[in-house]
C-alpha atoms as a PDB file:
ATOM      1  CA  UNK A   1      -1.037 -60.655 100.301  1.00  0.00           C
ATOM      2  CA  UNK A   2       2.591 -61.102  98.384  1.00  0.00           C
ATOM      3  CA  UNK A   3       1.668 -64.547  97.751  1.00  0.00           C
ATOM      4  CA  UNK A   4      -1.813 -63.312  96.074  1.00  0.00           C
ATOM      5  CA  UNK A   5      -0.131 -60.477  94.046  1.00  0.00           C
ATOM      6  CA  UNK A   6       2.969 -62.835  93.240  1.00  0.00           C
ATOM      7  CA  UNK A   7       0.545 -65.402  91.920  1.00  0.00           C
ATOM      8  CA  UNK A   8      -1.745 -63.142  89.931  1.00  0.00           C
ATOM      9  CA  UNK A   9       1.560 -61.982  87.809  1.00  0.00           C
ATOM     10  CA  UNK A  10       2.409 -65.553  87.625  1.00  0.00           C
ATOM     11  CA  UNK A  11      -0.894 -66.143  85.632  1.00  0.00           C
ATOM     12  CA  UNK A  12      -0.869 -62.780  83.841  1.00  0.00           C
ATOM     13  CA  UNK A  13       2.792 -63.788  82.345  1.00  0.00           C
ATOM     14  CA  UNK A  14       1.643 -67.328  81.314  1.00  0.00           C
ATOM     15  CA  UNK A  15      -1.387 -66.098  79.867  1.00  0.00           C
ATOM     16  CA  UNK A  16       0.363 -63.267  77.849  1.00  0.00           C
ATOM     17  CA  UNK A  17       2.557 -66.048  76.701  1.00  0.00           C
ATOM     18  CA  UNK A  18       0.208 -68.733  75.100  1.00  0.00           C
ATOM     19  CA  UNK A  19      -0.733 -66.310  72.555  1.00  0.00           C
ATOM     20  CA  UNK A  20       2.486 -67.198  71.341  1.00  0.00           C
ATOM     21  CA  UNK A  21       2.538 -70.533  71.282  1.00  0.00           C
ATOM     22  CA  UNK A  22       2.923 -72.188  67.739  1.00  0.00           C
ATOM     23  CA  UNK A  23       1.234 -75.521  67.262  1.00  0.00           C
ATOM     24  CA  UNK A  24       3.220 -76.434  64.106  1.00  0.00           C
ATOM     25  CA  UNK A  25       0.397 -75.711  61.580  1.00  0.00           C
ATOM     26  CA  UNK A  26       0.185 -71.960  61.788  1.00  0.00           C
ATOM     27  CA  UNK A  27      -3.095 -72.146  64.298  1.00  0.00           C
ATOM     28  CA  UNK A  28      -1.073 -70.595  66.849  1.00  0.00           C
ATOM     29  CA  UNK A  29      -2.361 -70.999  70.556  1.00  0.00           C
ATOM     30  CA  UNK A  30      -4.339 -67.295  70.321  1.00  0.00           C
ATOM     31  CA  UNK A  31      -7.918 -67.082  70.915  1.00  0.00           C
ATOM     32  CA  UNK A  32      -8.922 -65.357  67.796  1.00  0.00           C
ATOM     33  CA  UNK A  33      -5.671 -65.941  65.408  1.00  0.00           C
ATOM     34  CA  UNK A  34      -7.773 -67.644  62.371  1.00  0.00           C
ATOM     35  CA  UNK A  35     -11.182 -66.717  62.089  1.00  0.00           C
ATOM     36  CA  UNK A  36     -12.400 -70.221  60.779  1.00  0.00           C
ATOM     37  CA  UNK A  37     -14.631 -70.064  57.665  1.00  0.00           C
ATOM     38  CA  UNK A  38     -13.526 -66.441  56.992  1.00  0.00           C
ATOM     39  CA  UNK A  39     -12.316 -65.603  53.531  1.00  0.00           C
ATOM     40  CA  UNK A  40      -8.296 -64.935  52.642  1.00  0.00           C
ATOM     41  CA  UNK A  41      -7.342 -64.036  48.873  1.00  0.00           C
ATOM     42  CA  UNK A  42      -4.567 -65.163  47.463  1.00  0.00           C
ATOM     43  CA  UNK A  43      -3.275 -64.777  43.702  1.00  0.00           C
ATOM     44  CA  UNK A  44       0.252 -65.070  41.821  1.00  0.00           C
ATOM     45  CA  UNK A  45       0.884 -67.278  38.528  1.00  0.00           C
ATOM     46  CA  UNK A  46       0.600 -71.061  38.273  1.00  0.00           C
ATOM     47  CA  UNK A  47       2.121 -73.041  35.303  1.00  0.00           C
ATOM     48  CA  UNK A  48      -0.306 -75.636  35.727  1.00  0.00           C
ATOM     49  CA  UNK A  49       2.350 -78.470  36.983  1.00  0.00           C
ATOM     50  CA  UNK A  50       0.298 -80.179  39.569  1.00  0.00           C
ATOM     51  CA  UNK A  51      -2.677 -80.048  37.764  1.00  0.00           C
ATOM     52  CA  UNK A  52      -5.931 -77.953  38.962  1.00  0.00           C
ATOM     53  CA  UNK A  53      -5.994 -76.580  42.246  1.00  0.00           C
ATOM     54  CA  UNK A  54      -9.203 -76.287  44.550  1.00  0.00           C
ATOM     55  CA  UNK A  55      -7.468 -73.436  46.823  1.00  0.00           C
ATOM     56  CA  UNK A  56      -4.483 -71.956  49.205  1.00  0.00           C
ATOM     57  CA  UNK A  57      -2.642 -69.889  50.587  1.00  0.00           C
ATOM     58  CA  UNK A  58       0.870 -67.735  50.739  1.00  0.00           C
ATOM     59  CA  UNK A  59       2.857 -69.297  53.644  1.00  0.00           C
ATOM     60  CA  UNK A  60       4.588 -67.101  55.979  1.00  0.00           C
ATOM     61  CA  UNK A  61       7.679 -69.172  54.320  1.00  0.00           C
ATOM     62  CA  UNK A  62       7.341 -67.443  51.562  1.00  0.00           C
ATOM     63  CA  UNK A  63       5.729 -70.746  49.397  1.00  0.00           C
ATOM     64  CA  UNK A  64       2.427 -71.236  48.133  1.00  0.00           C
ATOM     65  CA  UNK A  65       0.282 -73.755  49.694  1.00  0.00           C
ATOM     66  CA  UNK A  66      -2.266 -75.797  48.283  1.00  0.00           C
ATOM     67  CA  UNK A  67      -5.216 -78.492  48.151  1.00  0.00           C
ATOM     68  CA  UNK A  68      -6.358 -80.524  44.967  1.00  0.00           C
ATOM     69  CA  UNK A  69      -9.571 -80.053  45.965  1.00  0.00           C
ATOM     70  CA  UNK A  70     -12.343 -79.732  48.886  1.00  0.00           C
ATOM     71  CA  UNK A  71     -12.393 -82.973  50.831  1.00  0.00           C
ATOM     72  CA  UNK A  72      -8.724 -82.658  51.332  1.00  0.00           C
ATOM     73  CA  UNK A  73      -7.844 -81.895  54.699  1.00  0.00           C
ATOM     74  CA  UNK A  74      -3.981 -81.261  54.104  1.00  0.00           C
ATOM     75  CA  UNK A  75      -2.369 -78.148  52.377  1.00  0.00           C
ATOM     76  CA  UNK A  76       0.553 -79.083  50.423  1.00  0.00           C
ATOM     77  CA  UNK A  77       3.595 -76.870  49.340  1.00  0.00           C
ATOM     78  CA  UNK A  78       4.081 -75.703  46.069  1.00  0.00           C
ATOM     79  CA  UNK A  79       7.671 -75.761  44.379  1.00  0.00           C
ATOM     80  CA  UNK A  80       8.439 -71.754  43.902  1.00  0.00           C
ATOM     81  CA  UNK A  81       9.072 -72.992  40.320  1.00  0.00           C
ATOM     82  CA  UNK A  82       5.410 -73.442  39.914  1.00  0.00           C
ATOM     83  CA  UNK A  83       4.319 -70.833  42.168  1.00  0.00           C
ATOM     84  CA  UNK A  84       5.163 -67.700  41.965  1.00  0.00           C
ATOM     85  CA  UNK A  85       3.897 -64.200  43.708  1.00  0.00           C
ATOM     86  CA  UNK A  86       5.318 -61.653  40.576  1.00  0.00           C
ATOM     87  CA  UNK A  87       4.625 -62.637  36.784  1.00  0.00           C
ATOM     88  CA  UNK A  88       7.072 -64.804  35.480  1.00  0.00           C
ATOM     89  CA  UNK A  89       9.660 -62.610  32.636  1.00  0.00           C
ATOM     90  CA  UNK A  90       9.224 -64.542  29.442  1.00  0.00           C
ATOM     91  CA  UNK A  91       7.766 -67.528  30.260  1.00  0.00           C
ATOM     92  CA  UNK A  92       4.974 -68.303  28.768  1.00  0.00           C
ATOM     93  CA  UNK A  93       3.138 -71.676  30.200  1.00  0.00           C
ATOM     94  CA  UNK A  94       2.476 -69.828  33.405  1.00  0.00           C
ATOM     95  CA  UNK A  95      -0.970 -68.292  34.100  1.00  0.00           C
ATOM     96  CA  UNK A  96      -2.423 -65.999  36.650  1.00  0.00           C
ATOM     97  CA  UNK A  97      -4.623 -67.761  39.482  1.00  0.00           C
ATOM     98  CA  UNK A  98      -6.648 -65.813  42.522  1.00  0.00           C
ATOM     99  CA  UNK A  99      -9.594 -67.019  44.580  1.00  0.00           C
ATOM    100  CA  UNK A 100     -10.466 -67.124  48.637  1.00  0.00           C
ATOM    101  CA  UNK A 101      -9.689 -69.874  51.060  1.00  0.00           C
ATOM    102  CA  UNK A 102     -11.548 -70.170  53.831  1.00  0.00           C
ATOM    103  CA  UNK A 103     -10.055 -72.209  56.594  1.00  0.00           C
ATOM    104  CA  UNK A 104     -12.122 -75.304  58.320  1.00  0.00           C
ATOM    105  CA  UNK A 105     -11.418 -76.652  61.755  1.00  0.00           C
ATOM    106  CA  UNK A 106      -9.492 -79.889  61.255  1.00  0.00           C
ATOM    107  CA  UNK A 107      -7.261 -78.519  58.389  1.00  0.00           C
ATOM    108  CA  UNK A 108      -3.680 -78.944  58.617  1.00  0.00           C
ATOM    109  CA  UNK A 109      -2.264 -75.851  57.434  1.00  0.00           C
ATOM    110  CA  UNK A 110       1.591 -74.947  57.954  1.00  0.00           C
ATOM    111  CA  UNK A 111       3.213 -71.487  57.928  1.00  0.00           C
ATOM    112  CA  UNK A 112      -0.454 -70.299  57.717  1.00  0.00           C
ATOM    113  CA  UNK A 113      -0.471 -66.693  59.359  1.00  0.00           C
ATOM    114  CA  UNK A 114      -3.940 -65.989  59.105  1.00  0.00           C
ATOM    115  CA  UNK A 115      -4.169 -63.500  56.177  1.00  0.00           C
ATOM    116  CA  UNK A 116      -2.242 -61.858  53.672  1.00  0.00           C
ATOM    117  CA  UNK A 117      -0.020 -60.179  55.480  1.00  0.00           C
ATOM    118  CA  UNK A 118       2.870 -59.530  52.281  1.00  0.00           C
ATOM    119  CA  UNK A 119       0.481 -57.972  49.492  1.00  0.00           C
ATOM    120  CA  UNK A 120      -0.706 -60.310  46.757  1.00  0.00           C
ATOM    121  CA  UNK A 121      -4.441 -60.831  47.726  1.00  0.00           C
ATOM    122  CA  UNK A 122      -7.385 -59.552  45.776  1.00  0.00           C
ATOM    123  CA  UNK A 123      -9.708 -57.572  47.431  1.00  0.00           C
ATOM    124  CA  UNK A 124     -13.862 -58.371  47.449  1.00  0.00           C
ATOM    125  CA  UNK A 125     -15.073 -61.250  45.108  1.00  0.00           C
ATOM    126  CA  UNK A 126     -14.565 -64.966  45.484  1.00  0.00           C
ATOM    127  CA  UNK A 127     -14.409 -68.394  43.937  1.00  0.00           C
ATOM    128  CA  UNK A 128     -11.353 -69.045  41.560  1.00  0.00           C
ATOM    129  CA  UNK A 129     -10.152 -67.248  38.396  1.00  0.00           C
ATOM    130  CA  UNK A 130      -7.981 -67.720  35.795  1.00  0.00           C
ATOM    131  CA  UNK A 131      -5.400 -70.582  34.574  1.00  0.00           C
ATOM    132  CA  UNK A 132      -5.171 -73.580  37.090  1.00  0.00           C
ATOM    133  CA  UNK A 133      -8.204 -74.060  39.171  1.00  0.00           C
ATOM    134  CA  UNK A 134     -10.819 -75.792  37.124  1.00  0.00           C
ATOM    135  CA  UNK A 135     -13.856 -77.504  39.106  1.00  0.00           C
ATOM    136  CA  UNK A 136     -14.832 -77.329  42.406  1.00  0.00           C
END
């Protein structure tokens, strides 16, 4: 009977514990951490550097992640001199971006947290607006 009970908290400890687990691209090991194909808003300004964008994401690193456009399969990070969450104070090349990603299985996606979870999303609508994302 101790060896039954013993085991039983053995598994309720390890399963408790892979919700943790981290794979490296933000996935993490939960059932249910992204929902796949589920919209998350981003905005901030864009000065345009690396050309149009197709869509990303705020990192839990506090950097802006991005794709050129839909067949890529690997976010890239943004330079916070390009990026940025607040408008910029006097400069005036930058622009103000928002849209939805929607994460696909098979996306490599680092510091992804699944959502928004400092402020700077829109709320309802979708596609991209303003200054750097020209084209899907």
């Amino acid at each position: 009977m101790k060896r039954t009970l013993l085991a039983v908290a053995l598994l309720g400890g390890v399963a408790s514990l892979s919700g943790c687990y981290d794979d490296g691209y933000g996935y993490g090991g939960g059932i249910g951490y992204m929902d796949y194909g589920a919209p998350y808003p981003y905005d901030g300004w864009y000065d345009g550097y690396y050309g149009s964008i197709y869509d990303g994401y705020w990192g839990s690193d506090g950097y802006f992640w991005y794709r050129g456009n839909g067949r890529d399969h690997r976010y890239r990070r943004g330079d916070p001199g390009h990026f940025r969450r607040d408008a910029p104070q006097g400069q005036h090349n930058f622009r103000q971006f928002r849209g939805e990603m929607h994460p696909q299985r098979g996306n490599q996606m680092p510091n992804f947290r699944g959502g928004n979870p400092q402020g700077g999303g829109h709320q309802g609508g979708g596609g991209h607006q303003g200054g750097g994302h020209r084209g899907h």
